[in-house]
C-alpha atoms as a PDB file:
ATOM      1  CA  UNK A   1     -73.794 125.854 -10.176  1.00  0.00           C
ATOM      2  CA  UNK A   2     -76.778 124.309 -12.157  1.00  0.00           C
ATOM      3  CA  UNK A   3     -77.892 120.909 -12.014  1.00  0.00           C
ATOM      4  CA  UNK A   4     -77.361 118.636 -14.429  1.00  0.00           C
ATOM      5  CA  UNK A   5     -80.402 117.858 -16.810  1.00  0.00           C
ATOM      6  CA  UNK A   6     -80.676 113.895 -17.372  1.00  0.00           C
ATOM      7  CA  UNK A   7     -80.348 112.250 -20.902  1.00  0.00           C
ATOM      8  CA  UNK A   8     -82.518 110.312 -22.135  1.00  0.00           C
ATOM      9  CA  UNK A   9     -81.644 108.288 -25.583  1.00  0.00           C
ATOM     10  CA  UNK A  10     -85.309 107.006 -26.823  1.00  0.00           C
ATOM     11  CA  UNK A  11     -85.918 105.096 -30.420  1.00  0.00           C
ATOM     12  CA  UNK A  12     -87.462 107.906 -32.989  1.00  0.00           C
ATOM     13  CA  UNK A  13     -89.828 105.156 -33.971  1.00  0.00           C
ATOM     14  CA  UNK A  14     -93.254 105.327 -32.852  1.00  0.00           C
ATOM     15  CA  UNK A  15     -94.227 101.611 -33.790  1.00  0.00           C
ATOM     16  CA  UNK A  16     -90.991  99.435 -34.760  1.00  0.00           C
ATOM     17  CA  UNK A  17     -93.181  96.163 -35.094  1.00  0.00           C
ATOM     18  CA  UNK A  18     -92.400  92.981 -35.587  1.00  0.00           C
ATOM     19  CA  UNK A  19     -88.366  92.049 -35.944  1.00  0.00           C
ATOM     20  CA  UNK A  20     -87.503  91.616 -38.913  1.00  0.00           C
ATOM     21  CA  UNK A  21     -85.574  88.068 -38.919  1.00  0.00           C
ATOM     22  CA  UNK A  22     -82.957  88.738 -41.597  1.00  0.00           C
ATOM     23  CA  UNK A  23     -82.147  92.321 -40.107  1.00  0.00           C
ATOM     24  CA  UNK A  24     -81.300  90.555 -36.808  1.00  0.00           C
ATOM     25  CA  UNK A  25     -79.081  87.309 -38.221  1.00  0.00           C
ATOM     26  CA  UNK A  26     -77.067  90.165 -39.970  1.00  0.00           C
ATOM     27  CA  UNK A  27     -76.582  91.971 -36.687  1.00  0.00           C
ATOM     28  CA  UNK A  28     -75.957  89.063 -34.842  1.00  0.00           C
ATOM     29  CA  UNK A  29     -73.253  87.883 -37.539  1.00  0.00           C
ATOM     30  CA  UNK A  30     -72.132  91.694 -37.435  1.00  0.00           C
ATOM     31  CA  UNK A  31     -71.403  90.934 -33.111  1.00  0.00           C
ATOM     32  CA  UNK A  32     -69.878  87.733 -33.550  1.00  0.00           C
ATOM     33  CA  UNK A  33     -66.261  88.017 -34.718  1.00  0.00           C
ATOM     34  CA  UNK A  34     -65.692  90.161 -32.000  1.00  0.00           C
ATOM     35  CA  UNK A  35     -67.077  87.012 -29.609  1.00  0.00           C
ATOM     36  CA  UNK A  36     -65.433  84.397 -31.170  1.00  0.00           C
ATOM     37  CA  UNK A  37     -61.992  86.101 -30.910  1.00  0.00           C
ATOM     38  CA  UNK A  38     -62.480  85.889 -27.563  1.00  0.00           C
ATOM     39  CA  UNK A  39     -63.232  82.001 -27.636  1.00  0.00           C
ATOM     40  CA  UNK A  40     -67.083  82.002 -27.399  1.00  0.00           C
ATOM     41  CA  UNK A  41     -69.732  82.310 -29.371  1.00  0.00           C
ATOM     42  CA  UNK A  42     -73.497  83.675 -29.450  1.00  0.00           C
ATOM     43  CA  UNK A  43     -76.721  81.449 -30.258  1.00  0.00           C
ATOM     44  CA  UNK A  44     -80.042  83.061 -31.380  1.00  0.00           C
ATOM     45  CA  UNK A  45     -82.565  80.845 -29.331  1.00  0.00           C
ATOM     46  CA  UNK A  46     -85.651  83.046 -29.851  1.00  0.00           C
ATOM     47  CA  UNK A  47     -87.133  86.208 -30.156  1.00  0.00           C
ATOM     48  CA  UNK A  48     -90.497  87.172 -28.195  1.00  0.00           C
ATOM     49  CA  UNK A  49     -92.856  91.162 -28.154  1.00  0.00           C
ATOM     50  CA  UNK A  50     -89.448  92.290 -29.178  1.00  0.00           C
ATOM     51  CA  UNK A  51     -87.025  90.566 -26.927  1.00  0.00           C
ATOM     52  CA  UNK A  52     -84.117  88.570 -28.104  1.00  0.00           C
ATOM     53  CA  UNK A  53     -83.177  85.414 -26.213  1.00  0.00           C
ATOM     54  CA  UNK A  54     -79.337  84.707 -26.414  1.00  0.00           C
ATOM     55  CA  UNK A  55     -77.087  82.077 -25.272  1.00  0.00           C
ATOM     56  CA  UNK A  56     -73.297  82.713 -24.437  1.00  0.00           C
ATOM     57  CA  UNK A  57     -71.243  79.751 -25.279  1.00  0.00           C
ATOM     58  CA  UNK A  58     -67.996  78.594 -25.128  1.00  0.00           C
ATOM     59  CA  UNK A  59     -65.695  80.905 -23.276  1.00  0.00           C
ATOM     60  CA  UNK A  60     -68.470  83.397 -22.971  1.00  0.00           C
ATOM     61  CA  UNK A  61     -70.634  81.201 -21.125  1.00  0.00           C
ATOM     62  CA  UNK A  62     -68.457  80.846 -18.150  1.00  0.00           C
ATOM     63  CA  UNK A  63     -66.674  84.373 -18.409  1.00  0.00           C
ATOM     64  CA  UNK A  64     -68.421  86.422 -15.743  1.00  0.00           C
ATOM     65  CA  UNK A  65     -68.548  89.152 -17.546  1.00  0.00           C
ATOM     66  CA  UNK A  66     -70.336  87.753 -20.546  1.00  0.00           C
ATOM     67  CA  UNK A  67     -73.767  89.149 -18.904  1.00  0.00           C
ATOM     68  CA  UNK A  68     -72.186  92.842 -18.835  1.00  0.00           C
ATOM     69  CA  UNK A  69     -70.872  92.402 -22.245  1.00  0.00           C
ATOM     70  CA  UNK A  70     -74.435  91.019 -23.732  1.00  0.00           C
ATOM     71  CA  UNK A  71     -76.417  94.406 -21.624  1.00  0.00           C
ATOM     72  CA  UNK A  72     -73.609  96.902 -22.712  1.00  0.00           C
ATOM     73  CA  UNK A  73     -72.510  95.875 -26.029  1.00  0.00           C
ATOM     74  CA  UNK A  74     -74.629  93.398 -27.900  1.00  0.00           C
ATOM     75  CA  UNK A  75     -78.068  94.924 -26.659  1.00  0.00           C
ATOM     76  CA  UNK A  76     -77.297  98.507 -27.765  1.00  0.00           C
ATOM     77  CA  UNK A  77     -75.587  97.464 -30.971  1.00  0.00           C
ATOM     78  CA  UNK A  78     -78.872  95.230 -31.932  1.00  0.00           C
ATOM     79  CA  UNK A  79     -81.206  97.766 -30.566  1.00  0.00           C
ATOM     80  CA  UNK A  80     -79.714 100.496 -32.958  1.00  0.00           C
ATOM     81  CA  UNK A  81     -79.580  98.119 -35.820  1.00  0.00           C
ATOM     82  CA  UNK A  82     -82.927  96.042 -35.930  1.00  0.00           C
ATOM     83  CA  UNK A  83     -85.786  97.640 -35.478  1.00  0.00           C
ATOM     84  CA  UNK A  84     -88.200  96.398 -32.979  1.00  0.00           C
ATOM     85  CA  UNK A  85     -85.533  94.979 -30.550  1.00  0.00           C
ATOM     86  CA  UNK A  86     -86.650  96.232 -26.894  1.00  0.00           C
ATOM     87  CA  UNK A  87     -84.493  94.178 -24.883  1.00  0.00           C
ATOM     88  CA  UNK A  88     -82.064  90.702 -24.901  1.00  0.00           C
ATOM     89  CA  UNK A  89     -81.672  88.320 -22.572  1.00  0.00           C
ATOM     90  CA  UNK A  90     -79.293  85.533 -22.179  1.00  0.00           C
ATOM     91  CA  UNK A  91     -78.781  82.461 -20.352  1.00  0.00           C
ATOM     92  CA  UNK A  92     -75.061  81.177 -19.807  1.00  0.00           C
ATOM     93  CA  UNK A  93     -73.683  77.853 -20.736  1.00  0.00           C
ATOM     94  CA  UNK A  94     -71.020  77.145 -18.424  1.00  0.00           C
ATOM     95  CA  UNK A  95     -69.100  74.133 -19.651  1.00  0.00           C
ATOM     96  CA  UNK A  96     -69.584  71.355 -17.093  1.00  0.00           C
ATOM     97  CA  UNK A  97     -65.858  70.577 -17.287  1.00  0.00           C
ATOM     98  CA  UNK A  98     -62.603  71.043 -19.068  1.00  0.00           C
ATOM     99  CA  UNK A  99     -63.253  67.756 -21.873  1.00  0.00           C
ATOM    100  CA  UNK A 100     -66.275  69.837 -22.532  1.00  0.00           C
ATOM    101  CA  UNK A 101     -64.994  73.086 -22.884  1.00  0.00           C
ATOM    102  CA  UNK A 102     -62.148  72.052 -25.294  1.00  0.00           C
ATOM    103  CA  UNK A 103     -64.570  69.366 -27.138  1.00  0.00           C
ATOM    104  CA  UNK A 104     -64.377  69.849 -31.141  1.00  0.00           C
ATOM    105  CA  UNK A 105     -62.122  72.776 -30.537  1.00  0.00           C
ATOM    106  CA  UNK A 106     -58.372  71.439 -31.627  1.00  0.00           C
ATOM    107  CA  UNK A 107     -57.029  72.755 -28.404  1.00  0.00           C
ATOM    108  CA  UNK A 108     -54.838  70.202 -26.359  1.00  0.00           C
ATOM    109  CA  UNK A 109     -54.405  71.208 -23.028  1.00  0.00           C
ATOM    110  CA  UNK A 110     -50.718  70.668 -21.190  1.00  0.00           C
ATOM    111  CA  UNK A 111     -51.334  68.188 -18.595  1.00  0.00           C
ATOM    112  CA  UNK A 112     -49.429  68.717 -15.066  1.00  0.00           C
END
């Protein structure tokens, strides 16, 4: 039996430069109904040599697979649609307790 040869998916650009801003809002808006239907939401905080900062709110930012999701789903998707996109990072927002989680949301938790 033969080994297996390793794949290696690369961009076909040789110079994406600089991020195009509109490019990435559209991707981001794109991403988000698929976020927010799982009660979070995604916040562009800056972009940096091609890296896009992210914040995971609401129900993303205490899921703890929010960080999986961002690597496996949101960084390929903006990778292959904005040019110049190398990596994204985010940082989780965790609300600090349940007033703040359901603050400005219309949801009325049963109490015991």
């Amino acid at each position: 039996m033969s080994e297996a040869t390793p794949v290696t998916i690369a961009s076909t650009r040789a110079d994406p430069g600089p991020i195009d801003p509109d490019e990435l809002e559209q991707a981001l808006n794109y991403i988000r109904p698929a976020v927010q239907a799982d009660g979070g939401d995604i916040v562009l905080l800056g972009v940096e040599d091609g890296v896009v900062s992210l914040q995971m709110v609401g129900a993303c930012g205490g899921c703890p697979l929010s960080m999986m999701t961002l690597k496996a789903g949101i960084e390929r998707i903006l990778k292959d649609r904005v040019p110049g996109v190398v990596e994204v990072n985010a940082s989780a927002d965790a609300p600090g307790s349940l007033e703040e989680a359901t603050q400005g949301t219309g949801i009325t938790l049963p109490t015991l």
